[in-house]
ModelCIF file with pLDDT and N, C-alpha, C, O atoms, coordinates in Angstrom:
data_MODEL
#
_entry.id   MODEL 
#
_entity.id                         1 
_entity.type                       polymer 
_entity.pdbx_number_of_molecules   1 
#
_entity_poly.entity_id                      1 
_entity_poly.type                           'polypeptide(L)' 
_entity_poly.nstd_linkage                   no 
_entity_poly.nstd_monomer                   no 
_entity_poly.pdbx_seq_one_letter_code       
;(UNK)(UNK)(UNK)(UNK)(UNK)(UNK)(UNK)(UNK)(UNK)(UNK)(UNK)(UNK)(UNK)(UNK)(UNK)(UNK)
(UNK)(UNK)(UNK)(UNK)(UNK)(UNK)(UNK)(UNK)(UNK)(UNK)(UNK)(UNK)(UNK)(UNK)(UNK)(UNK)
(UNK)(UNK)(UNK)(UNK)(UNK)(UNK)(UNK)(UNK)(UNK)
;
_entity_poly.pdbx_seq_one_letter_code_can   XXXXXXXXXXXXXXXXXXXXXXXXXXXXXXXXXXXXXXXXX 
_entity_poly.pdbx_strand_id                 A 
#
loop_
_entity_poly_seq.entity_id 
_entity_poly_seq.num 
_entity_poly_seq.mon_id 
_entity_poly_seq.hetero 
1 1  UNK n 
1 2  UNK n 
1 3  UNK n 
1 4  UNK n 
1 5  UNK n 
1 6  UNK n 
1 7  UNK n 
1 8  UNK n 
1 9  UNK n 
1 10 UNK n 
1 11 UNK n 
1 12 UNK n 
1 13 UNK n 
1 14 UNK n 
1 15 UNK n 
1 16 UNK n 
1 17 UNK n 
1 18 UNK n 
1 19 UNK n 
1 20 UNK n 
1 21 UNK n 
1 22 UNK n 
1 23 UNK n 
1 24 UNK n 
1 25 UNK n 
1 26 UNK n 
1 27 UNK n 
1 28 UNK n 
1 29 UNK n 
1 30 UNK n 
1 31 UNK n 
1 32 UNK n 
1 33 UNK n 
1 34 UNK n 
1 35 UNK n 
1 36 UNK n 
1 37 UNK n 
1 38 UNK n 
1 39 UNK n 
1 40 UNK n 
1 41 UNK n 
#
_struct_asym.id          A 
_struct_asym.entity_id   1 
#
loop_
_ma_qa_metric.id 
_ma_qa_metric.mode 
_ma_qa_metric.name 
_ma_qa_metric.software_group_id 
_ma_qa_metric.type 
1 global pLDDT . pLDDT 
2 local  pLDDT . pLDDT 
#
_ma_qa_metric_global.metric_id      1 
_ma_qa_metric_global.metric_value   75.39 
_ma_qa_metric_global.model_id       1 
_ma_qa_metric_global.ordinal_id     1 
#
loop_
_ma_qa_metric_local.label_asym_id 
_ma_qa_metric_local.label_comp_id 
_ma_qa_metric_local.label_seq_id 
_ma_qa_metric_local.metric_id 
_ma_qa_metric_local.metric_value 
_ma_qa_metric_local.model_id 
_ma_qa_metric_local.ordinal_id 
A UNK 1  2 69.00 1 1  
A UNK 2  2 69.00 1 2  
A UNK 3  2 75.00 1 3  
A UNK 4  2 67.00 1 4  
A UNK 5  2 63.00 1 5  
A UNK 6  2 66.00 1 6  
A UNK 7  2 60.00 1 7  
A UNK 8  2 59.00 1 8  
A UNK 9  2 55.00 1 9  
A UNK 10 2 54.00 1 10 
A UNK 11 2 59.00 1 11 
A UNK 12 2 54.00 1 12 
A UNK 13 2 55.00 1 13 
A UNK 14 2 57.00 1 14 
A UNK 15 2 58.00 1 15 
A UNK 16 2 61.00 1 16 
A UNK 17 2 65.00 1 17 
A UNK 18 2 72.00 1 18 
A UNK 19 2 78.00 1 19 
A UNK 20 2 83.00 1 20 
A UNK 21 2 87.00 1 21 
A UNK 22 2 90.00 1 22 
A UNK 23 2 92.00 1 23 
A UNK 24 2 91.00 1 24 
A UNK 25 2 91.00 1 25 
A UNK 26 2 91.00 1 26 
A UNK 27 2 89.00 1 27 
A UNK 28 2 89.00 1 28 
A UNK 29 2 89.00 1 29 
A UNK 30 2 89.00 1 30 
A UNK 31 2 87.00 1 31 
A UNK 32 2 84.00 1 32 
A UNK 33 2 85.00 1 33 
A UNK 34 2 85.00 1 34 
A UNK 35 2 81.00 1 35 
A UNK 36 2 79.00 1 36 
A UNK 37 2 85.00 1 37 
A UNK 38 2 83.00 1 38 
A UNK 39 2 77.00 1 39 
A UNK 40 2 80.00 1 40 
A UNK 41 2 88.00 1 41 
#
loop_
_atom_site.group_PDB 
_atom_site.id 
_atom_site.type_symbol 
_atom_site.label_atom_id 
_atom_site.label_alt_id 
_atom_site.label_comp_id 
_atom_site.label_asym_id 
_atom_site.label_entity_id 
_atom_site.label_seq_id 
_atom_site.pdbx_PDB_ins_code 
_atom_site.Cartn_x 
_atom_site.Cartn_y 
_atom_site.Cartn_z 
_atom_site.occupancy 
_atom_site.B_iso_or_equiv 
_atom_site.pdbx_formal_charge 
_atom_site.auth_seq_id 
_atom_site.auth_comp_id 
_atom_site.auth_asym_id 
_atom_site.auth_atom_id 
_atom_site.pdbx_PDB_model_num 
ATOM 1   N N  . UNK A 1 1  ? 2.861   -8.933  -5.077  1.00 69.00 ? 1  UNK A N  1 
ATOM 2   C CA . UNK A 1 1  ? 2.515   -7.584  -5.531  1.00 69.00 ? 1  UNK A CA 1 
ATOM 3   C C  . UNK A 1 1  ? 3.356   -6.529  -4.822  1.00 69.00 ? 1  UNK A C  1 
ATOM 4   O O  . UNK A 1 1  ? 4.008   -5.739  -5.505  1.00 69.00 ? 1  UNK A O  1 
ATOM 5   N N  . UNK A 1 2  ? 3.378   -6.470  -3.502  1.00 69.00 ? 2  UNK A N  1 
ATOM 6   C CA . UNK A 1 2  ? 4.152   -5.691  -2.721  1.00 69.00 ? 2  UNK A CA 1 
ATOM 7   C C  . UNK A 1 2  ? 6.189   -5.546  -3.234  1.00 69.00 ? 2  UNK A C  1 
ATOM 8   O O  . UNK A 1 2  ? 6.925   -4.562  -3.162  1.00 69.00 ? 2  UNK A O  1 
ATOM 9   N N  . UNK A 1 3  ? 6.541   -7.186  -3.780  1.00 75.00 ? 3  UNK A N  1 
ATOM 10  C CA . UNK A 1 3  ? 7.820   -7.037  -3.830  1.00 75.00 ? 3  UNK A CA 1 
ATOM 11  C C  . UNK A 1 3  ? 7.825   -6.417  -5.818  1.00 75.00 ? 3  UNK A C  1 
ATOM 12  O O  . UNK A 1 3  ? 8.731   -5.797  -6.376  1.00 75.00 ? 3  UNK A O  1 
ATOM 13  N N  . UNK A 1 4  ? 6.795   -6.778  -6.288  1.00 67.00 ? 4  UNK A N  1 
ATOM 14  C CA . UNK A 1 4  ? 6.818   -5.956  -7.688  1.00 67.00 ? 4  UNK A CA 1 
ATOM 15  C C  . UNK A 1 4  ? 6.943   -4.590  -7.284  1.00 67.00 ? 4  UNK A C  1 
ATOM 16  O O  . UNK A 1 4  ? 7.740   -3.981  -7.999  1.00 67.00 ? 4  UNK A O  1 
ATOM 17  N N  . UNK A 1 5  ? 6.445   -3.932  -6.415  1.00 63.00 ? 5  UNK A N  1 
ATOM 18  C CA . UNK A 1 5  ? 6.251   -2.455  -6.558  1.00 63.00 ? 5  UNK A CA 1 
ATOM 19  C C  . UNK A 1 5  ? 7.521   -2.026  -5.562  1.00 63.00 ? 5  UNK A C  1 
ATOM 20  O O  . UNK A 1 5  ? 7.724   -0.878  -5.169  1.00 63.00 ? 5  UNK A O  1 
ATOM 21  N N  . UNK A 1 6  ? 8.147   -2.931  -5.313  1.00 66.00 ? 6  UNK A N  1 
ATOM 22  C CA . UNK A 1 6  ? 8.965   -2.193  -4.426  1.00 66.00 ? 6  UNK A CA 1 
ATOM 23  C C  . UNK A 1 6  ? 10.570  -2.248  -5.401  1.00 66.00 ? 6  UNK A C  1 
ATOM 24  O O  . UNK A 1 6  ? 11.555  -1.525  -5.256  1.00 66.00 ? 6  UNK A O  1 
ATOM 25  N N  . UNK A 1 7  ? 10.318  -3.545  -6.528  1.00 60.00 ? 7  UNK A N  1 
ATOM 26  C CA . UNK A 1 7  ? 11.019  -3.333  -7.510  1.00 60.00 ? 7  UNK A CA 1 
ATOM 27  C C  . UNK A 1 7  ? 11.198  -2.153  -9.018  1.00 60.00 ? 7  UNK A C  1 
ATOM 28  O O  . UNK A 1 7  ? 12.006  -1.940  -9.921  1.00 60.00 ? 7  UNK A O  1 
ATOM 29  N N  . UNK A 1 8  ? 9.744   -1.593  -8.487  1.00 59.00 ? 8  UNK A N  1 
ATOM 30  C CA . UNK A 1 8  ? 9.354   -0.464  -10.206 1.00 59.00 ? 8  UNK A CA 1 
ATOM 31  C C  . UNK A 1 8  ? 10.062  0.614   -8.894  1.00 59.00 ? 8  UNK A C  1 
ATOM 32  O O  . UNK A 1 8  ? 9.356   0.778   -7.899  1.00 59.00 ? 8  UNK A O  1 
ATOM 33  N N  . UNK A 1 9  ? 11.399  1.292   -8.943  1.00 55.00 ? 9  UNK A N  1 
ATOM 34  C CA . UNK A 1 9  ? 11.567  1.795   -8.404  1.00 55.00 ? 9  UNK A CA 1 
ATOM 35  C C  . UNK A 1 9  ? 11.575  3.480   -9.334  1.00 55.00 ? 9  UNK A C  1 
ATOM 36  O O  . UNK A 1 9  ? 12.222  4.493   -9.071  1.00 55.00 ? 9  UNK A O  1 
ATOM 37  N N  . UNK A 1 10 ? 10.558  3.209   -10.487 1.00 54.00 ? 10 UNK A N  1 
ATOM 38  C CA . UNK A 1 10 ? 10.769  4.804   -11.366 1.00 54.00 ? 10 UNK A CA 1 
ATOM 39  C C  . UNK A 1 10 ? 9.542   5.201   -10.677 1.00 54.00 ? 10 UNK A C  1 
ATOM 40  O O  . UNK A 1 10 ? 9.507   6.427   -10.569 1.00 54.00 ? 10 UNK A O  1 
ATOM 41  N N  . UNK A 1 11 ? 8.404   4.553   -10.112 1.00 59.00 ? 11 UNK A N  1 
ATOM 42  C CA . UNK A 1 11 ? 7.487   5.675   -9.387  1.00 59.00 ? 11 UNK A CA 1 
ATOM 43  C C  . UNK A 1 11 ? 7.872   6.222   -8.255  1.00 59.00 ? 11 UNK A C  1 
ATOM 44  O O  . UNK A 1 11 ? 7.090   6.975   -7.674  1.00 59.00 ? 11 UNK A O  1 
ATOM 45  N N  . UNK A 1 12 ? 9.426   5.893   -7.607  1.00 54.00 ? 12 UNK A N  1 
ATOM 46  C CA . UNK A 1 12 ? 9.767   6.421   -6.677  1.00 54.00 ? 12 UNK A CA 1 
ATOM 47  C C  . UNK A 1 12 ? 10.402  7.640   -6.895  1.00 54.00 ? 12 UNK A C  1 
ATOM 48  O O  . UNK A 1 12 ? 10.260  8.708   -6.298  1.00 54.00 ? 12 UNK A O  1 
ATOM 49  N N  . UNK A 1 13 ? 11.463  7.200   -8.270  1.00 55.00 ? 13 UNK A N  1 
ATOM 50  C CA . UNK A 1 13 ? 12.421  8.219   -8.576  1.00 55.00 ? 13 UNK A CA 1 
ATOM 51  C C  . UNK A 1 13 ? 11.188  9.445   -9.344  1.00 55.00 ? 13 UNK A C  1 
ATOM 52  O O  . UNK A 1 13 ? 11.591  10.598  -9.498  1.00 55.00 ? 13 UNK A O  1 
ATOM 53  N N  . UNK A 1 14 ? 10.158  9.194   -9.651  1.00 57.00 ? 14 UNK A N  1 
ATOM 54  C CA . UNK A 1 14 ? 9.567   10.639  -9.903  1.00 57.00 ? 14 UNK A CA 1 
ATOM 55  C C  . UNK A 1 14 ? 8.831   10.905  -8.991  1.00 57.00 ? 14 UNK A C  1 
ATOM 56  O O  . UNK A 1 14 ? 8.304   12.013  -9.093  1.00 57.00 ? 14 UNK A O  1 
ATOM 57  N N  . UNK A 1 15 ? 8.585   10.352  -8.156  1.00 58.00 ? 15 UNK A N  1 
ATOM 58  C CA . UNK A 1 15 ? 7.665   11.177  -7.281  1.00 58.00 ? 15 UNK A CA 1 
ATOM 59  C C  . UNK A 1 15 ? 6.492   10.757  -6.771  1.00 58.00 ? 15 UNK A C  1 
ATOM 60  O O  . UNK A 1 15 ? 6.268   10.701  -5.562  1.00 58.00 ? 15 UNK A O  1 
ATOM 61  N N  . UNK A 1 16 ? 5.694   10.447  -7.653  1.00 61.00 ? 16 UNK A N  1 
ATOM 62  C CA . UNK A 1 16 ? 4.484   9.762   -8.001  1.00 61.00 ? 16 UNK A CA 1 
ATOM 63  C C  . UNK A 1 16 ? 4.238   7.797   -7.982  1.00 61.00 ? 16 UNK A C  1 
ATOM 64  O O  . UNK A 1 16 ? 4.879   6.920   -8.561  1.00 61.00 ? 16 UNK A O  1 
ATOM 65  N N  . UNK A 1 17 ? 3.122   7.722   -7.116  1.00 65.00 ? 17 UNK A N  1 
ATOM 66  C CA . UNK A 1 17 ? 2.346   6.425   -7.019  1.00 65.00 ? 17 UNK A CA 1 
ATOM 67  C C  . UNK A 1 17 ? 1.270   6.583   -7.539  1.00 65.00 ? 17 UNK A C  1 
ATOM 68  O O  . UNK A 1 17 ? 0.567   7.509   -7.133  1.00 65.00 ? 17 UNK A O  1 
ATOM 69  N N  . UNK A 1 18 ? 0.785   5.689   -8.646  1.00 72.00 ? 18 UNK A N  1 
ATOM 70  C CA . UNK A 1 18 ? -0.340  5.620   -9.550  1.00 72.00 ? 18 UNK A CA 1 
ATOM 71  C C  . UNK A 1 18 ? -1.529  5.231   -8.739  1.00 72.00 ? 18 UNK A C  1 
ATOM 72  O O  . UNK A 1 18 ? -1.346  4.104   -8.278  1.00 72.00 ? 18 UNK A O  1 
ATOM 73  N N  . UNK A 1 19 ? -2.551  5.681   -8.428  1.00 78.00 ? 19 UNK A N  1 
ATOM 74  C CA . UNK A 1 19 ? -3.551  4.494   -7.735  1.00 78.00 ? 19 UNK A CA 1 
ATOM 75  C C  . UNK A 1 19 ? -4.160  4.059   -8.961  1.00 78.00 ? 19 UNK A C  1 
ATOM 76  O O  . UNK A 1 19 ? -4.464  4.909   -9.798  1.00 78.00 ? 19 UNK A O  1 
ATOM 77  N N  . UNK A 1 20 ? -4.437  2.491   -9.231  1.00 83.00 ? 20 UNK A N  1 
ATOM 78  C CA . UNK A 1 20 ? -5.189  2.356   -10.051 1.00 83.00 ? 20 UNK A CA 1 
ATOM 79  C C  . UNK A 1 20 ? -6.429  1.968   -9.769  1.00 83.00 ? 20 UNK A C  1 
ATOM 80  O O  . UNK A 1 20 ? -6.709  1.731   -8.594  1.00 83.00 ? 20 UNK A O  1 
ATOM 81  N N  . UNK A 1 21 ? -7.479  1.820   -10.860 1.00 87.00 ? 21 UNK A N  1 
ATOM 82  C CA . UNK A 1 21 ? -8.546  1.349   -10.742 1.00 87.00 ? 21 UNK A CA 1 
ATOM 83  C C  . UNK A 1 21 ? -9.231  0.319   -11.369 1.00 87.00 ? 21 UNK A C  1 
ATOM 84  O O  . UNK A 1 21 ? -9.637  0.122   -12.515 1.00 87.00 ? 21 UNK A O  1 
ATOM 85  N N  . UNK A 1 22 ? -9.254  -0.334  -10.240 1.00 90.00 ? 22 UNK A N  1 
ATOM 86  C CA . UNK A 1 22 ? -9.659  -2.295  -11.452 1.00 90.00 ? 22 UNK A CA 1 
ATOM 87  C C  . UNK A 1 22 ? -10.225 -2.734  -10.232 1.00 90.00 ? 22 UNK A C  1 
ATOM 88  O O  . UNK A 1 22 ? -9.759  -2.650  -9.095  1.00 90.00 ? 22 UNK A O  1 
ATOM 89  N N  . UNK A 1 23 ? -11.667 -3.381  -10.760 1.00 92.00 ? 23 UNK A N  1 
ATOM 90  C CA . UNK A 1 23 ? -12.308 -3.971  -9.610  1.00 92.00 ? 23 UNK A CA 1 
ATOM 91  C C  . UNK A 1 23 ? -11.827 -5.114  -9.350  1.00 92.00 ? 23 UNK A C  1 
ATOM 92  O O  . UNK A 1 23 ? -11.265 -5.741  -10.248 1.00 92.00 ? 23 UNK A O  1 
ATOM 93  N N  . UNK A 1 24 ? -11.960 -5.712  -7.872  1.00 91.00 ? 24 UNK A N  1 
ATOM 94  C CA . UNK A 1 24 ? -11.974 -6.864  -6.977  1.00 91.00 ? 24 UNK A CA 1 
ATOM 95  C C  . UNK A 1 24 ? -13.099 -7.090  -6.291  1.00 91.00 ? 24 UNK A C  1 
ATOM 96  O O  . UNK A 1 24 ? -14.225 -6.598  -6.366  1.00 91.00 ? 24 UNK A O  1 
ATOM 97  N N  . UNK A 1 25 ? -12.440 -8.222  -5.353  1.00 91.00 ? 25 UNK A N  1 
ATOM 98  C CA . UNK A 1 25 ? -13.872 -8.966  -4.484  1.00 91.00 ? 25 UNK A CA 1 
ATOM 99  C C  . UNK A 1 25 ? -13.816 -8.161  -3.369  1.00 91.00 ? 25 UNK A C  1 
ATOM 100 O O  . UNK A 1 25 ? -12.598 -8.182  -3.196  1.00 91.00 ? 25 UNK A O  1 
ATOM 101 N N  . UNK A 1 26 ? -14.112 -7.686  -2.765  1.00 91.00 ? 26 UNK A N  1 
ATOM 102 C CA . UNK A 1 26 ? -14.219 -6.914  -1.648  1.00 91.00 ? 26 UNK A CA 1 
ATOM 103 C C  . UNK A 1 26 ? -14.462 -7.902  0.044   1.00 91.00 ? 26 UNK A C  1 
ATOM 104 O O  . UNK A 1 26 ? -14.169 -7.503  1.171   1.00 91.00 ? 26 UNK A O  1 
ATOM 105 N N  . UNK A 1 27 ? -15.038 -9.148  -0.326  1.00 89.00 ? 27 UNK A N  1 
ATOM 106 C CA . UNK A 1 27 ? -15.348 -9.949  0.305   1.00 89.00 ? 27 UNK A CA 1 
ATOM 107 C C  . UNK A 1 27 ? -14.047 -10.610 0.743   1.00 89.00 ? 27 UNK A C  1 
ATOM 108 O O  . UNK A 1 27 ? -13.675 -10.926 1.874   1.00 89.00 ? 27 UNK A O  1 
ATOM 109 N N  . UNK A 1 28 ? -13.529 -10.722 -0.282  1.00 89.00 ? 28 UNK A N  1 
ATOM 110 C CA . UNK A 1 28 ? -12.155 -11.618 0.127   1.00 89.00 ? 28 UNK A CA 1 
ATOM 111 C C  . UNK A 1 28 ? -11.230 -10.674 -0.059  1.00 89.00 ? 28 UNK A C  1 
ATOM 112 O O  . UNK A 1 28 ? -10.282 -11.442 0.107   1.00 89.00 ? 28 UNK A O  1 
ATOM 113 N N  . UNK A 1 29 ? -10.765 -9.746  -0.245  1.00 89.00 ? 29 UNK A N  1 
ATOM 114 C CA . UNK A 1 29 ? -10.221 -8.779  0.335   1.00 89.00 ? 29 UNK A CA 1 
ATOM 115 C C  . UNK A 1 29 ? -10.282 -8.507  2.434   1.00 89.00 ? 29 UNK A C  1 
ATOM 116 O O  . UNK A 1 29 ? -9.530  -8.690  3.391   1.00 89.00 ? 29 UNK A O  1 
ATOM 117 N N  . UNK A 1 30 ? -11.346 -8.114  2.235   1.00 89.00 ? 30 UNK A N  1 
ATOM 118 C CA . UNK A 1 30 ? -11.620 -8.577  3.838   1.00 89.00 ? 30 UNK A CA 1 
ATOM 119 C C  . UNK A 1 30 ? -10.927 -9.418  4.542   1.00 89.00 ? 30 UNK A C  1 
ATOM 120 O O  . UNK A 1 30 ? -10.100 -9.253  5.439   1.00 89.00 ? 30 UNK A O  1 
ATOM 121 N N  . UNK A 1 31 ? -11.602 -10.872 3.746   1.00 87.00 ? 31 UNK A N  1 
ATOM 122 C CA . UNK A 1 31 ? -11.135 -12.461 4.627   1.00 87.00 ? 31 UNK A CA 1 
ATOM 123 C C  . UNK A 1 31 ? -9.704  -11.991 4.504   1.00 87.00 ? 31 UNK A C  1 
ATOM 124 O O  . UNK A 1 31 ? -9.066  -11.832 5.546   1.00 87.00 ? 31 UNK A O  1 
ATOM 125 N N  . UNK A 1 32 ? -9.244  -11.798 3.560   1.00 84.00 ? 32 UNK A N  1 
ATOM 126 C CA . UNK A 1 32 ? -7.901  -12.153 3.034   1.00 84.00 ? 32 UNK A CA 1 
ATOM 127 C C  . UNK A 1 32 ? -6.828  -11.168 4.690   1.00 84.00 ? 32 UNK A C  1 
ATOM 128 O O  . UNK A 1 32 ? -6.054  -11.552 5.566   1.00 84.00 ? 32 UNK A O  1 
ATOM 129 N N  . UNK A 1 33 ? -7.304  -10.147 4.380   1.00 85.00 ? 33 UNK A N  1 
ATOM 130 C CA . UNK A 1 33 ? -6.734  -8.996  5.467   1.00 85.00 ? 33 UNK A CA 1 
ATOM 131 C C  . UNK A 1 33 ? -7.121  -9.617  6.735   1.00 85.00 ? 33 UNK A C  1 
ATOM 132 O O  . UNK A 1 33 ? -6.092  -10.011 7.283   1.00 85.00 ? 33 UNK A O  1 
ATOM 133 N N  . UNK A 1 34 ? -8.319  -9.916  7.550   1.00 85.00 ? 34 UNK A N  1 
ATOM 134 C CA . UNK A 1 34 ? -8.172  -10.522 8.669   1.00 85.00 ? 34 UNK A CA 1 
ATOM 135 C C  . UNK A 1 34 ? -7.490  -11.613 8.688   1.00 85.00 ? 34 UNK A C  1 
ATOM 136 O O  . UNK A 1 34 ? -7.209  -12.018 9.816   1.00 85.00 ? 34 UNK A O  1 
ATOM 137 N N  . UNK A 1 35 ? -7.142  -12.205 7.841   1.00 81.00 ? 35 UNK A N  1 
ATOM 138 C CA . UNK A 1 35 ? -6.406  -13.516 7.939   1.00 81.00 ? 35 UNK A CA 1 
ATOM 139 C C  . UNK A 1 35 ? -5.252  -13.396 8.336   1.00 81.00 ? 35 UNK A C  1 
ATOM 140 O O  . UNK A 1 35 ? -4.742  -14.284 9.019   1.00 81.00 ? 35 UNK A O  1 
ATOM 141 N N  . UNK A 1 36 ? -4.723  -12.507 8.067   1.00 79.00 ? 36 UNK A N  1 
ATOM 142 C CA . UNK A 1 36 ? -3.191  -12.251 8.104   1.00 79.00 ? 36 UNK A CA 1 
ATOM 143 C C  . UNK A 1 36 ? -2.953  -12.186 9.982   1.00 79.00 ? 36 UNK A C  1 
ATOM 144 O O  . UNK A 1 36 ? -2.003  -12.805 10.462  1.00 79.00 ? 36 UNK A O  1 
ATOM 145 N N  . UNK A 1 37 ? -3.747  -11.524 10.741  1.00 85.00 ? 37 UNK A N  1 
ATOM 146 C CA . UNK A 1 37 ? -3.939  -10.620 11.893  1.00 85.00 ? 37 UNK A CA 1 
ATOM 147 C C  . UNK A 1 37 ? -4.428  -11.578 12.893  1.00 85.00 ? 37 UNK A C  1 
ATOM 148 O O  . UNK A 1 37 ? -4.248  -11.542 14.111  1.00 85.00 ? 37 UNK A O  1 
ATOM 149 N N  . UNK A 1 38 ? -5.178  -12.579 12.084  1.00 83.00 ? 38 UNK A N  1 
ATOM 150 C CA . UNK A 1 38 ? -5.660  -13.508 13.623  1.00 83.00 ? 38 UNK A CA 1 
ATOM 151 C C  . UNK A 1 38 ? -4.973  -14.512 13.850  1.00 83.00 ? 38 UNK A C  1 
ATOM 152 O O  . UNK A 1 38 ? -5.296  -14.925 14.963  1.00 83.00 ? 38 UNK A O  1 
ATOM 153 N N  . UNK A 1 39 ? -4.228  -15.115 13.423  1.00 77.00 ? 39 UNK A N  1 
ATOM 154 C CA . UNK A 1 39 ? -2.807  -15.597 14.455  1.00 77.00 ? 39 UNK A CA 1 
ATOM 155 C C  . UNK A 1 39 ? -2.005  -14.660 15.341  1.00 77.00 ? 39 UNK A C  1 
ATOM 156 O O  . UNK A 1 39 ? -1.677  -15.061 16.458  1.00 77.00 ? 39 UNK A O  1 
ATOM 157 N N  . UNK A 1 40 ? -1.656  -13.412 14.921  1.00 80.00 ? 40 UNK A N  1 
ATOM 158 C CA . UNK A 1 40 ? -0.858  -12.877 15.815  1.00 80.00 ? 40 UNK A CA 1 
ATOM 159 C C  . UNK A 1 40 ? -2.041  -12.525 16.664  1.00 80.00 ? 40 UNK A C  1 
ATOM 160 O O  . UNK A 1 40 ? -1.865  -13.316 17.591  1.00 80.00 ? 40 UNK A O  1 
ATOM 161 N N  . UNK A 1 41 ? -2.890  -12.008 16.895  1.00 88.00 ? 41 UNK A N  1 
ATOM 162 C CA . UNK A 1 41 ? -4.035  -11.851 18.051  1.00 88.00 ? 41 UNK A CA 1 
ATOM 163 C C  . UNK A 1 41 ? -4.122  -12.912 18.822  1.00 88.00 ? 41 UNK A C  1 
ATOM 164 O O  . UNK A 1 41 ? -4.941  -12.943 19.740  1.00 88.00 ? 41 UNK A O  1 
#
């Protein structure tokens, strides 16, 4: 996701980042984000 958006480079050239709105799990969102962080800790 990160290297898609770093490829749509027309929300750069105008200015504007869309936030969108579409639900997720919030739960694993969480896991997902500490996961990343507790090896390097």
């Amino acid at each position: 996701a990160l290297i898609n958006d770093i490829l749509d480079m027309s929300k750069i050239e105008s200015g504007k980042m869309v936030l969108k709105k579409k639900a997720f799990d919030f739960a694993a969102f969480i896991r997902n984000l500490t996961t990343m962080f507790y090896a390097q800790a």
